[in-house]
Every structure is written in structure tokens, then in C-alpha cells.
Protein backbone atom coordinates (compact mmCIF):
# COMPACT_ATOMS: atom_id res chain seq x y z
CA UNK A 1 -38.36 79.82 -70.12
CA UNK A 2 -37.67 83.76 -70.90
CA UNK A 3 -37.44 84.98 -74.14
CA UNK A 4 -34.02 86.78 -74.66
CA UNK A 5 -33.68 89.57 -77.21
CA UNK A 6 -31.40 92.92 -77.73
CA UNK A 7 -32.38 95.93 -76.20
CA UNK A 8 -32.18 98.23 -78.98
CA UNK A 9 -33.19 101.57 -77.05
CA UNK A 10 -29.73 100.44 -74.87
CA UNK A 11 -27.64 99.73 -76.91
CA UNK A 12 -28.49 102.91 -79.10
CA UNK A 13 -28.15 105.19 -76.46
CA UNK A 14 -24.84 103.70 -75.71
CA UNK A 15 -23.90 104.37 -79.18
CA UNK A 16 -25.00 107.98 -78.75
CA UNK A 17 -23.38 108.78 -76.04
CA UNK A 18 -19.69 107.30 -77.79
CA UNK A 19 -20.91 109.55 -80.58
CA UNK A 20 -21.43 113.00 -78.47
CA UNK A 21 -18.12 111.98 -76.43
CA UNK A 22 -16.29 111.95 -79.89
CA UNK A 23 -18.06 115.21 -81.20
CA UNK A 24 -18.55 112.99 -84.54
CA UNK A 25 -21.63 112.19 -87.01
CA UNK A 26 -23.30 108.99 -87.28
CA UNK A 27 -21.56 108.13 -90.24
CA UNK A 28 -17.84 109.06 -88.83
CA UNK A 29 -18.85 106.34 -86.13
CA UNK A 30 -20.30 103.23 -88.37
CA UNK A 31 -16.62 103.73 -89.93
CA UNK A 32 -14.71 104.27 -86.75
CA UNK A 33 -16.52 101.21 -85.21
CA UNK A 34 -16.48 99.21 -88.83
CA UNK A 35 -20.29 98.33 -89.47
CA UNK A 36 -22.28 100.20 -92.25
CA UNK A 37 -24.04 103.91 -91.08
CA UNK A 38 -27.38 101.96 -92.34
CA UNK A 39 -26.90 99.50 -89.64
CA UNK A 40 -26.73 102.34 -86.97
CA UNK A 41 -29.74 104.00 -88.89
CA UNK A 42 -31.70 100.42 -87.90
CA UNK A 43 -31.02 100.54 -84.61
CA UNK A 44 -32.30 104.18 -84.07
CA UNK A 45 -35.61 103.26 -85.25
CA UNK A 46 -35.72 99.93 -83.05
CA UNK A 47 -34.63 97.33 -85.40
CA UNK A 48 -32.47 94.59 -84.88
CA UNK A 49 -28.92 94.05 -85.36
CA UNK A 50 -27.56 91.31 -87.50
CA UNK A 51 -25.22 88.32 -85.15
CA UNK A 52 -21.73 90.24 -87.27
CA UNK A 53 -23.11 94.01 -86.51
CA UNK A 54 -23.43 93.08 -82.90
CA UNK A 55 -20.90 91.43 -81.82
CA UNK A 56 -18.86 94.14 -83.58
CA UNK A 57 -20.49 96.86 -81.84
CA UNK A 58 -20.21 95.54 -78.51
CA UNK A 59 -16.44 94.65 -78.70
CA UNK A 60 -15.87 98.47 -80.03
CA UNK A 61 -18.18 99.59 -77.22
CA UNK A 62 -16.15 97.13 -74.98
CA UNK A 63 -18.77 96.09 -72.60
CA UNK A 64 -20.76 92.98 -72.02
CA UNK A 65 -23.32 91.94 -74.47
CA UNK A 66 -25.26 90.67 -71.22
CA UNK A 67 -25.96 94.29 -70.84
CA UNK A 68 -28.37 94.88 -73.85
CA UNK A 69 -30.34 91.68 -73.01
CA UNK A 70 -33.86 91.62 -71.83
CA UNK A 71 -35.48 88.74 -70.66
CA UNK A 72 -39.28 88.42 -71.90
CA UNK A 73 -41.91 86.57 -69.52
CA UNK A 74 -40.84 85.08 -66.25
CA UNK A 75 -37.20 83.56 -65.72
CA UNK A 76 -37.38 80.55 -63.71
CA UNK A 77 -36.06 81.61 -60.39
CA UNK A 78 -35.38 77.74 -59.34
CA UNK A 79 -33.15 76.69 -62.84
CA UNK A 80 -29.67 76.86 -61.04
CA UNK A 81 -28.67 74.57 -63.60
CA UNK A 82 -24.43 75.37 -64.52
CA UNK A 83 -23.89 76.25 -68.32
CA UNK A 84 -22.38 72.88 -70.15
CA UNK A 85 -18.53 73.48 -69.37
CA UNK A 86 -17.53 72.38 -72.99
CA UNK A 87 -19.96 75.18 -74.24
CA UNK A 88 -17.92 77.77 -72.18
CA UNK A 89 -14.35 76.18 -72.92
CA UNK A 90 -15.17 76.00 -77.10
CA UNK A 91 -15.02 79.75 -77.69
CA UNK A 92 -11.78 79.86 -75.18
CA UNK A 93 -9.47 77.09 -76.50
CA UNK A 94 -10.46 78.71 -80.06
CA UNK A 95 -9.76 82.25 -79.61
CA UNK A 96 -6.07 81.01 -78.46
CA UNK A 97 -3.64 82.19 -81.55
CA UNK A 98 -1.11 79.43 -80.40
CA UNK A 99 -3.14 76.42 -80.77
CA UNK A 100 -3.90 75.17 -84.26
CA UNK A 101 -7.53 73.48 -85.37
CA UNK A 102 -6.39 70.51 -83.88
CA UNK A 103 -4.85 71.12 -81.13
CA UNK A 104 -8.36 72.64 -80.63
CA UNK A 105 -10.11 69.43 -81.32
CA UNK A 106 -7.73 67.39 -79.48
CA UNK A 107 -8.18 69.45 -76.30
CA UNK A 108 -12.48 69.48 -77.16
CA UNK A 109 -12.12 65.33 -77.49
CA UNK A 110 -9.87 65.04 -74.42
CA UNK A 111 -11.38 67.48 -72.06
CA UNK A 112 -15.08 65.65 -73.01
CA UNK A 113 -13.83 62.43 -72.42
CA UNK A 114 -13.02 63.52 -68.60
CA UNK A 115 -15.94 65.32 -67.80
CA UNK A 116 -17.91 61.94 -68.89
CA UNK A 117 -15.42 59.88 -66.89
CA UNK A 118 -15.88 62.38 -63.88
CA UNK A 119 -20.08 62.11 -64.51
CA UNK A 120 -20.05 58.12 -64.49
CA UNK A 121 -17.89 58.21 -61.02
CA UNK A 122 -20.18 60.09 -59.88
């Protein structure tokens, strides 16, 4: 299995090129986007972001965090394998504002129960 990490280079360059767009330092851009000029500082010398810094950046950035990923070693070309489906419905049902935490549960408890119904019938 691959090794995934950040591409820092990327995702600094990306940064950069937000930053000559706007005509505005470093600093004016850690506030604009909301994370800490030392964090930006990090990544120009190749250092990680923190899970908080980079999730922030990439929603101000507003592209895919996909697209700062590289994949160590050899992928395995023949894992086809589909995501688990309550893994990708979690972060949807909970970023709805008009569902409550247990409405969120419910729906988590409910759905699950009819995927494993669906799995035993085969």
C-alpha cells in the first residue's frame, strides 16, 4: 500500500500564486486566509501542515485536498475496492445545519442497519 503525504512544494506554490494575484505580503495572507504567518513560513521551507492549518488552507484556496497528495511506493493497480459508504455519508449527514446530533446518529444507526441487511441478501 502507498504512502500518502502533502505535497508541500504544491501547495506552497499555490499559496504564492493567491499571494502575487492579491499584490499582498505573506503575513496579509495567513490573516486573510485565518492560519498564523508562521504556519505559511513552515510550509516554505517544506514542513508540514498541522490537520486545522490544512484543511483551512485548502477550503480558502477552494480546491481539492486530493490535489496536494502524493502517493509514495507503488499503488496497487488491482485494489478496486469502493470506500465504506458510511465513511463517505458521516462527514455529509454532519455538515447538514438542519439535522441535530441525533438526527445524525439516527440516520448513521439506520442507514448501517440496511447496508448489513442488503450484505446478508446478498
Amino acid at each position: 500500500m502507498a504512502k500518502t503525504t502533502i505535497n508541500t512544494a504544491a501547495l506552497h506554490s499555490a499559496l504564492d500564486a493567491a499571494r502575487q494575484e492579491r499584490q499582498i505580503s505573506w503575513r496579509a495572507l495567513a490573516g486573510e486566509i485565518g492560519v498564523s504567518p508562521s504556519l505559511l513560513s513552515r510550509l516554505g521551507n517544506g514542513l508540514k501542515p498541522d490537520t486545522d492549518g490544512f484543511a483551512t488552507i485548502i477550503a480558502w484556496l477552494r480546491l481539492p485536498a486530493e490535489d496536494f497528495f502524493e502517493h509514495e511506493g507503488e499503488r496497487d493497480a488491482n485494489d478496486d475496492r469502493e470506500p465504506d459508504l458510511m465513511a463517505q455519508l458521516a462527514p455529509l449527514l454532519r455538515a447538514r445545519k438542519d439535522l441535530s446530533e441525533t438526527d445524525v446518529k439516527y440516520l448513521q444507526q439506520v442507514i448501517g442497519a440496511t447496508i448489513e441487511r442488503a450484505r446478508a441478501q446478498g
